[in-house]
N, C-alpha and C. Protein backbone atom coordinates (compact mmCIF):
# COMPACT_ATOMS: atom_id res chain seq x y z
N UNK A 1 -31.45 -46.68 -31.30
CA UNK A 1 -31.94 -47.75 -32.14
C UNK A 1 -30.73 -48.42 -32.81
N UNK A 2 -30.98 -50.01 -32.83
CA UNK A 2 -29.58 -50.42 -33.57
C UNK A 2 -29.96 -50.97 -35.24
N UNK A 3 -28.95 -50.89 -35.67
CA UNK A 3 -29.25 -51.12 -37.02
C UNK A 3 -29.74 -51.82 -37.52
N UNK A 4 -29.57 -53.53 -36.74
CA UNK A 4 -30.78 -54.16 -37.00
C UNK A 4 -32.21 -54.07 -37.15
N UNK A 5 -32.70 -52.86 -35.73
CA UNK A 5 -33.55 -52.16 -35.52
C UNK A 5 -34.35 -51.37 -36.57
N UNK A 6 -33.44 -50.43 -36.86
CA UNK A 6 -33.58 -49.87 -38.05
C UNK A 6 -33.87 -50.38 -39.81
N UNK A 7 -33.46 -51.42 -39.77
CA UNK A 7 -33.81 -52.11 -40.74
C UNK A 7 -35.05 -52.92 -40.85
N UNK A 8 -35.18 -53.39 -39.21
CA UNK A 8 -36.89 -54.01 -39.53
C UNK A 8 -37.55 -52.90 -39.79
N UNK A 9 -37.84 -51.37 -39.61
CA UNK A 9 -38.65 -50.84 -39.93
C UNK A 9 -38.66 -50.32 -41.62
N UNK A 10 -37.50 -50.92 -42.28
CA UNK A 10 -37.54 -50.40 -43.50
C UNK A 10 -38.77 -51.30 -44.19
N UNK A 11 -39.42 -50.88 -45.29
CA UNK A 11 -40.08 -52.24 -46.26
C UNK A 11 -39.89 -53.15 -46.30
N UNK A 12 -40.48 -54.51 -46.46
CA UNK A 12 -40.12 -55.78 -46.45
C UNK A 12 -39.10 -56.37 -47.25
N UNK A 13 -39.51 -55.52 -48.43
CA UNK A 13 -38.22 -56.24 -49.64
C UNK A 13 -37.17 -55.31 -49.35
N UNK A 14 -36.82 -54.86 -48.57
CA UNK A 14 -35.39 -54.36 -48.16
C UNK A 14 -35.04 -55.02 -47.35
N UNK A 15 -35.61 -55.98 -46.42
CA UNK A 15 -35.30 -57.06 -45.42
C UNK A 15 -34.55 -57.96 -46.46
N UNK A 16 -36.07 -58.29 -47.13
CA UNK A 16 -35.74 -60.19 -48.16
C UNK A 16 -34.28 -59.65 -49.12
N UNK A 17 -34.10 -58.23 -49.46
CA UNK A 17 -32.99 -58.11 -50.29
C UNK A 17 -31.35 -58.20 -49.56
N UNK A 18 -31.57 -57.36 -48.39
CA UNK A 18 -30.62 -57.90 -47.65
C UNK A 18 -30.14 -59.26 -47.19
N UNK A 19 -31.07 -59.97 -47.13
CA UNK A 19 -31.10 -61.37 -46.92
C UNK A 19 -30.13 -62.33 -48.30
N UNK A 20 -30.93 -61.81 -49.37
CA UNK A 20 -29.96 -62.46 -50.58
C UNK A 20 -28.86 -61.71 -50.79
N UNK A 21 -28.62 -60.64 -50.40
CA UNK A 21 -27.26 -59.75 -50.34
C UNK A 21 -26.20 -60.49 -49.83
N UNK A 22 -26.76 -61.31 -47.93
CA UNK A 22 -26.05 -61.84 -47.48
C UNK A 22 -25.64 -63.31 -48.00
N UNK A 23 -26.01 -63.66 -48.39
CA UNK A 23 -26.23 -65.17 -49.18
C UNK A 23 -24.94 -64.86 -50.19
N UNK A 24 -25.16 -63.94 -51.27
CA UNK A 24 -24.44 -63.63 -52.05
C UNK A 24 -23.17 -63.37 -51.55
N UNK A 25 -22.64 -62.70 -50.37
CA UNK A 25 -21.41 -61.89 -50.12
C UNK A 25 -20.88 -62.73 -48.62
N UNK A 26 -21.64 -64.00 -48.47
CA UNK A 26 -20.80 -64.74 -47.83
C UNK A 26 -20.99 -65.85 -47.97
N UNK A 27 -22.53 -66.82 -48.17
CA UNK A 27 -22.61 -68.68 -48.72
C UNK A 27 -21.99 -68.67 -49.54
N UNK A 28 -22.44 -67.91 -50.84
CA UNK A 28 -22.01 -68.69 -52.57
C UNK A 28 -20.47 -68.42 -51.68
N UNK A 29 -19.60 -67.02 -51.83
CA UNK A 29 -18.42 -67.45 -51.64
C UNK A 29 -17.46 -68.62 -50.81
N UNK A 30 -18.44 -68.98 -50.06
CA UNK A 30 -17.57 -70.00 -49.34
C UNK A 30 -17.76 -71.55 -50.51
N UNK A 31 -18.78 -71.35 -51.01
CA UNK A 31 -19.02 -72.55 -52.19
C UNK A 31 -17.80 -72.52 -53.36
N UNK A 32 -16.97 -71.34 -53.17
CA UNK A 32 -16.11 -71.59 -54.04
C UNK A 32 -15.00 -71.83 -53.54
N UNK A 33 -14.45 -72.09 -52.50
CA UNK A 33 -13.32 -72.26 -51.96
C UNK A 33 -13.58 -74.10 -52.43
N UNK A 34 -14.34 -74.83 -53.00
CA UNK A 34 -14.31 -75.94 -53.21
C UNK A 34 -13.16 -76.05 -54.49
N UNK A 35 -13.37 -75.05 -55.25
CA UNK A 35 -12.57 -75.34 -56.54
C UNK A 35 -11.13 -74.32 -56.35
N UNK A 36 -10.06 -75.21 -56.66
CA UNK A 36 -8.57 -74.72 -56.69
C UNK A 36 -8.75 -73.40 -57.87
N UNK A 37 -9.30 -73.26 -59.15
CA UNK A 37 -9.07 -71.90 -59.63
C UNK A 37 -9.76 -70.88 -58.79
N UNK A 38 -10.70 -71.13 -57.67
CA UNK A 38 -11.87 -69.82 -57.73
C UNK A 38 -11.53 -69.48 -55.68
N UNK A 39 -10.39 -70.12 -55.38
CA UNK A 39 -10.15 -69.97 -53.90
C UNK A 39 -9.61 -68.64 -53.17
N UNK A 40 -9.15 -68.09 -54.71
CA UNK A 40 -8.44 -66.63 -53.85
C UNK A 40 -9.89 -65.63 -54.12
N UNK A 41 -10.75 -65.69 -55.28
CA UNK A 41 -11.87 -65.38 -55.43
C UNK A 41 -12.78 -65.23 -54.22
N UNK A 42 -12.94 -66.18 -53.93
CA UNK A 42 -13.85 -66.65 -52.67
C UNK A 42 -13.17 -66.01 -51.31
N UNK A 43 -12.05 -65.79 -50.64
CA UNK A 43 -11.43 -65.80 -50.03
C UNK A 43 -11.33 -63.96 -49.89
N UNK A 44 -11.33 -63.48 -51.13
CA UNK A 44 -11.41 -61.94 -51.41
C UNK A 44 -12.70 -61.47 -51.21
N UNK A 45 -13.71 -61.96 -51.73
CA UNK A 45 -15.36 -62.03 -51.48
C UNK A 45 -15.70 -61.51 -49.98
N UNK A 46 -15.39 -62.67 -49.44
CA UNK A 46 -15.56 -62.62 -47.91
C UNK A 46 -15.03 -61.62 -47.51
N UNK A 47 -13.64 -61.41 -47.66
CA UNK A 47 -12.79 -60.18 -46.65
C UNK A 47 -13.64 -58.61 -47.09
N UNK A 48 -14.11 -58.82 -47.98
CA UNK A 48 -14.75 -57.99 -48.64
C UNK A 48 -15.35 -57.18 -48.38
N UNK A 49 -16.21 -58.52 -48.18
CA UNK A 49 -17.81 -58.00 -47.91
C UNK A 49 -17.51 -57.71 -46.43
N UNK A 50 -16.77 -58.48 -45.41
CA UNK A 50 -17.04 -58.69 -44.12
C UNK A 50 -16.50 -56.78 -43.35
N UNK A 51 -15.41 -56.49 -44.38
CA UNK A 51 -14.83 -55.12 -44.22
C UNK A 51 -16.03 -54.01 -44.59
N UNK A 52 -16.95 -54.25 -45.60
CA UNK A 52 -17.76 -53.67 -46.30
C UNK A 52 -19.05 -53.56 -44.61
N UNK A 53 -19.17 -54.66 -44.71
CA UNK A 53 -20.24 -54.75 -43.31
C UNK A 53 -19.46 -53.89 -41.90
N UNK A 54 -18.80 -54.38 -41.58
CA UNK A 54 -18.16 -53.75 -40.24
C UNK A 54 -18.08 -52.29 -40.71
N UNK A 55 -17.68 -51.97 -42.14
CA UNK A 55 -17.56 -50.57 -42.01
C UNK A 55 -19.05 -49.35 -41.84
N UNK A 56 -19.94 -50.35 -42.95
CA UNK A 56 -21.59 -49.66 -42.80
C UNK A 56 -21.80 -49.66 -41.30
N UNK A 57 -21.30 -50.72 -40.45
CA UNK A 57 -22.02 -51.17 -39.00
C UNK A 57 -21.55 -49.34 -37.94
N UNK A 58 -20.06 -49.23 -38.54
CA UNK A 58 -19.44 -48.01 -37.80
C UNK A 58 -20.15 -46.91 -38.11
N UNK A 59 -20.10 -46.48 -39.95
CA UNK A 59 -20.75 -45.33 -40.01
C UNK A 59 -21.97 -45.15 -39.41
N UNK A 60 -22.71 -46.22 -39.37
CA UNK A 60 -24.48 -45.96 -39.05
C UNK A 60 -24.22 -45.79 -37.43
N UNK A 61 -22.99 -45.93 -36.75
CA UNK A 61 -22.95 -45.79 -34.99
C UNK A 61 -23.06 -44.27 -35.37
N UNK A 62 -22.23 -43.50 -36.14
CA UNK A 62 -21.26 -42.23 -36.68
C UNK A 62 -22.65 -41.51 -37.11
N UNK A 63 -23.32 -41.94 -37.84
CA UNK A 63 -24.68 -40.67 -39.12
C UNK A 63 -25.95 -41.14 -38.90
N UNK A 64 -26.03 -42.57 -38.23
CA UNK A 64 -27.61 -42.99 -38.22
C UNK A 64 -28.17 -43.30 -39.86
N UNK A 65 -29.26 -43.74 -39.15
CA UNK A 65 -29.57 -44.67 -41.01
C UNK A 65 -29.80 -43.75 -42.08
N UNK A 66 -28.69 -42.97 -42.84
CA UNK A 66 -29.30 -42.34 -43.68
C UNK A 66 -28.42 -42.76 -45.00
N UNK A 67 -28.65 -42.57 -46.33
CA UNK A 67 -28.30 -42.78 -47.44
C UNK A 67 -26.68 -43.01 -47.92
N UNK A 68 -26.39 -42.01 -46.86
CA UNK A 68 -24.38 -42.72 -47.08
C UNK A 68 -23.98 -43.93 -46.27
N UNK A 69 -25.23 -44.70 -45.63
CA UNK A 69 -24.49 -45.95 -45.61
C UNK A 69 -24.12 -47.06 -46.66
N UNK A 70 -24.59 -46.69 -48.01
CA UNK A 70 -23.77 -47.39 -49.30
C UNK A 70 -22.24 -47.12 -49.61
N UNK A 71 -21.99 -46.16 -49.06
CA UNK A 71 -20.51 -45.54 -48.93
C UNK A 71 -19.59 -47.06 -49.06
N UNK A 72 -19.51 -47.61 -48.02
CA UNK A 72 -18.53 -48.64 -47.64
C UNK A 72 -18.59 -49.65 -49.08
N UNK A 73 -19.83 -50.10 -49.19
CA UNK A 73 -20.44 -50.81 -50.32
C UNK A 73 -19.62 -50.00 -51.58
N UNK A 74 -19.46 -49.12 -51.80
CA UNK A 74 -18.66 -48.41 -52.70
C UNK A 74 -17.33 -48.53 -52.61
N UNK A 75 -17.24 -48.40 -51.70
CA UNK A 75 -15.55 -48.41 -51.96
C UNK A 75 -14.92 -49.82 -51.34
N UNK A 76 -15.38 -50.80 -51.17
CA UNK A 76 -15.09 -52.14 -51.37
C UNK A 76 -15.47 -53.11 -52.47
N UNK A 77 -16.73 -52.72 -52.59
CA UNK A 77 -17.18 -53.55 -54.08
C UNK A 77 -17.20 -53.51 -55.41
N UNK A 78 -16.87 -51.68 -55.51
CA UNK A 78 -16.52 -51.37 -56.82
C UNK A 78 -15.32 -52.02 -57.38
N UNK A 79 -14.03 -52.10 -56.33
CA UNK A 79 -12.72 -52.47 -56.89
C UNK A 79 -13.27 -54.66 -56.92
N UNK A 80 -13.94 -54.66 -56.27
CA UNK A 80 -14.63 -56.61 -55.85
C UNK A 80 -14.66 -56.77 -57.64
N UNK A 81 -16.09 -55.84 -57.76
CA UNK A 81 -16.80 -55.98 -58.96
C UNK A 81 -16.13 -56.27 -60.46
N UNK A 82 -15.21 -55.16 -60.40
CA UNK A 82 -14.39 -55.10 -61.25
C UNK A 82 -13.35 -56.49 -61.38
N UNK A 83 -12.95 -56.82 -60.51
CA UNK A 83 -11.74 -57.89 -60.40
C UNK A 83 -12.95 -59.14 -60.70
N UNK A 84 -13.72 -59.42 -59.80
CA UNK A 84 -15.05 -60.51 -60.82
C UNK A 84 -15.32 -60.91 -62.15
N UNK A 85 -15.33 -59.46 -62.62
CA UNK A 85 -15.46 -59.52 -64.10
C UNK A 85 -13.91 -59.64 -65.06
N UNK A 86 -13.05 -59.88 -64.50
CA UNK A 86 -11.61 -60.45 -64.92
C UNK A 86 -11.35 -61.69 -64.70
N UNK A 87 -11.84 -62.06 -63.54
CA UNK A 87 -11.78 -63.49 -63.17
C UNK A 87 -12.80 -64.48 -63.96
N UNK A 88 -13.99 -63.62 -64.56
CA UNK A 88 -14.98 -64.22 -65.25
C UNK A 88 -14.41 -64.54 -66.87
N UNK A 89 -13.59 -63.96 -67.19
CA UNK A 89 -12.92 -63.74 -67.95
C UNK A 89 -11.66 -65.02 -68.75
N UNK A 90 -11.92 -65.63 -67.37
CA UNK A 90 -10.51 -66.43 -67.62
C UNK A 90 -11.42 -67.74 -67.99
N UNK A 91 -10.53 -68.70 -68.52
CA UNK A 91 -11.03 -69.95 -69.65
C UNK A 91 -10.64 -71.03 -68.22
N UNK A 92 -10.33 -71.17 -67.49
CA UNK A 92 -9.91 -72.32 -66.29
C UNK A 92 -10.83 -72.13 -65.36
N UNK A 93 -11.89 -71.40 -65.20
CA UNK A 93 -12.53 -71.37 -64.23
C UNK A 93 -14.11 -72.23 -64.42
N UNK A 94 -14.11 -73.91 -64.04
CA UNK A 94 -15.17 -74.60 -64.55
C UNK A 94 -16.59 -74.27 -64.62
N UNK A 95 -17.70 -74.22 -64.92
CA UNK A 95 -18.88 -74.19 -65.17
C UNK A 95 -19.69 -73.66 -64.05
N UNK A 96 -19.78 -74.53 -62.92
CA UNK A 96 -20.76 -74.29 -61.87
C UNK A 96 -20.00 -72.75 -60.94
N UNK A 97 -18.74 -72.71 -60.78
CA UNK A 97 -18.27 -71.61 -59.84
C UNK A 97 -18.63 -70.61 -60.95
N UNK A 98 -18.28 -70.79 -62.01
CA UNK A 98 -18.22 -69.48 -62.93
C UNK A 98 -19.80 -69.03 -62.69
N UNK A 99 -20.99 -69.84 -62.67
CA UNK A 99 -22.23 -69.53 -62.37
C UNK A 99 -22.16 -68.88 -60.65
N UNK A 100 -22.04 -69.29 -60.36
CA UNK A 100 -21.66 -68.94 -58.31
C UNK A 100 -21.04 -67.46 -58.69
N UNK A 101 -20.00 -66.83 -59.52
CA UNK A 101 -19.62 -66.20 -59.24
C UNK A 101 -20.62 -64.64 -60.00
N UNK A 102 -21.34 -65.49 -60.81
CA UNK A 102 -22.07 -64.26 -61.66
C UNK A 102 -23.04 -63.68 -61.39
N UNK A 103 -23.52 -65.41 -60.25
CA UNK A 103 -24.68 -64.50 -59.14
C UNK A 103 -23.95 -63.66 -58.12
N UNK A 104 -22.70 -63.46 -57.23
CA UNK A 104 -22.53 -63.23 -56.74
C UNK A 104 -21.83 -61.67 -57.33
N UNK A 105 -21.61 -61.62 -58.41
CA UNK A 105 -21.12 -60.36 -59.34
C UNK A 105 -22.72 -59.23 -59.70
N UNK A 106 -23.94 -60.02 -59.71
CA UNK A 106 -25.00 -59.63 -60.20
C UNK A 106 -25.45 -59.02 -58.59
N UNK A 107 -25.77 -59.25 -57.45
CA UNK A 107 -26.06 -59.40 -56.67
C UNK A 107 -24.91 -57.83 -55.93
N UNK A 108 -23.91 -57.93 -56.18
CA UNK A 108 -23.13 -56.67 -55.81
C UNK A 108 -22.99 -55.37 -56.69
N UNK A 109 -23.43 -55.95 -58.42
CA UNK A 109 -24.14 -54.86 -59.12
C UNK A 109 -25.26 -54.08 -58.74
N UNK A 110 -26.18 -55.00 -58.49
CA UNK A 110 -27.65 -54.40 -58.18
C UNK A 110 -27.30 -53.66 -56.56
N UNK A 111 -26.65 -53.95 -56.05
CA UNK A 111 -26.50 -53.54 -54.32
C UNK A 111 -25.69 -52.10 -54.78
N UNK A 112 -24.66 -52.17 -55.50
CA UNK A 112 -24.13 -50.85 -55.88
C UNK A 112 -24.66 -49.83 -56.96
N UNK A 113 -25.55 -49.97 -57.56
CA UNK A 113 -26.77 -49.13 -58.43
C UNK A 113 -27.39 -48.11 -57.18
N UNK A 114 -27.99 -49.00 -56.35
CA UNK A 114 -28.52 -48.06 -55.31
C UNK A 114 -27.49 -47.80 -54.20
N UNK A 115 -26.43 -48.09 -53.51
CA UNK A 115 -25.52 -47.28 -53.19
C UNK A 115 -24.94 -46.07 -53.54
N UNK A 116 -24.38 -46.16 -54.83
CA UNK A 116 -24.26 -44.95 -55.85
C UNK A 116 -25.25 -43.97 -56.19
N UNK A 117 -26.66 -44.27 -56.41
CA UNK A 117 -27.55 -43.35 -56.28
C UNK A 117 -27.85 -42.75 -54.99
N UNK A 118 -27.76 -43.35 -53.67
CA UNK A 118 -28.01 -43.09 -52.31
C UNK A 118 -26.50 -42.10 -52.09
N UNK A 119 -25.82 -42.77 -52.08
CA UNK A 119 -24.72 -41.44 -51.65
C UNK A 119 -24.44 -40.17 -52.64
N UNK A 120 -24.79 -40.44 -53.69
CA UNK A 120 -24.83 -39.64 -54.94
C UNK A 120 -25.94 -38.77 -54.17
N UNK A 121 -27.65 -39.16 -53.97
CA UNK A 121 -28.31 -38.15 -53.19
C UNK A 121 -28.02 -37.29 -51.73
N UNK A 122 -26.95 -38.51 -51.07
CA UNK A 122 -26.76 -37.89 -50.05
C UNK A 122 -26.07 -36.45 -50.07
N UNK A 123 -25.24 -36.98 -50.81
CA UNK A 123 -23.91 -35.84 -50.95
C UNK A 123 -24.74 -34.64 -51.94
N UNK A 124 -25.55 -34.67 -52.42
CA UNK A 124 -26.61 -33.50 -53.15
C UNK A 124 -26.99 -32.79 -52.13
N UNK A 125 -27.70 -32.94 -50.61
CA UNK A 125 -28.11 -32.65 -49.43
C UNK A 125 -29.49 -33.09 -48.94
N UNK A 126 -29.86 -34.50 -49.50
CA UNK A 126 -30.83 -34.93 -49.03
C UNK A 126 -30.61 -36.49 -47.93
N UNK A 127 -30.04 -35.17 -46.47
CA UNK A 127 -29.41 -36.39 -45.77
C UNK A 127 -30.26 -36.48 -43.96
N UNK A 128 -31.75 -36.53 -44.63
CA UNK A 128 -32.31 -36.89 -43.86
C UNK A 128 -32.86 -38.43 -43.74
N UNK A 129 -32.93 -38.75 -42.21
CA UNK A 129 -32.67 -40.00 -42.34
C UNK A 129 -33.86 -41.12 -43.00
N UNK A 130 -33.67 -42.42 -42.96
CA UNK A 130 -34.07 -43.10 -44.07
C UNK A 130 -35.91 -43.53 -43.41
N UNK A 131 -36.90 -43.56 -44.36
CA UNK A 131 -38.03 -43.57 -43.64
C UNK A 131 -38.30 -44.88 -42.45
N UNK A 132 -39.17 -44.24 -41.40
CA UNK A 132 -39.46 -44.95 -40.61
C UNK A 132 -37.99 -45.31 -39.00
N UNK A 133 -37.14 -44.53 -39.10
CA UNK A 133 -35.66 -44.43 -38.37
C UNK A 133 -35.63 -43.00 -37.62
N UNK A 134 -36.86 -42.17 -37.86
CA UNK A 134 -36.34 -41.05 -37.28
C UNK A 134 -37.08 -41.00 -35.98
């Protein structure tokens, strides 16, 4: 089964959430490469996320759909997240990106809440796989 696969059988709002996940961690960022303060922002976003994706895409070849595929999501977006909220920080960054970037800061919060709880369970020993995948 491929992961796409695997994902239509999850719940629906794990589809529609992935969906604004993707929105978040690759449209808005390309919306900011419009503005000269928010281009290395945008530019980091992407490599980001795109490293973050290819890496979930490997493990799930590696463990199958189970709860440590937030792993990658962890250890790319925690250091993202953090640098967001520095960049949010700064007084040159105009109005509308600074909004672009808070959805896109909010959007990798909420995605890493349940990453962190999912590999947090995994690594407890509840690493059977995710419903409807087995």
């Amino acid at each position: 089964m491929t992961m796409q696969e695997a994902i239509a059988l999850q719940p629906a709002w794990v589809e529609h959430w992935l969906r604004v996940l993707f929105l978040c961690a690759f449209i808005l960022p390309a919306a900011l490469l419009i503005w000269k303060p928010t281009r290395l922002t945008a530019i980091l976003v992407i490599i980001t996320s795109v490293a973050a994706g290819f890496a979930t895409a490997r493990l799930y070849d590696t463990v199958g759909y189970v709860k440590l595929l937030g792993l990658p999501h962890i250890v790319f977006w925690t250091p993202l997240a953090i640098y967001l909220v520095t960049q949010l920080r700064r007084a040159d960054i105009p109005g509308v990106p600074r909004m672009i970037m808070m959805v896109i800061l909010g959007a990798i919060t909420i995605s890493l809440a349940f990453d962190y709880s999912d590999v947090l369970r995994y690594l407890l020993g509840d690493r059977t796989p995710l419903e409807g995948t087995v």
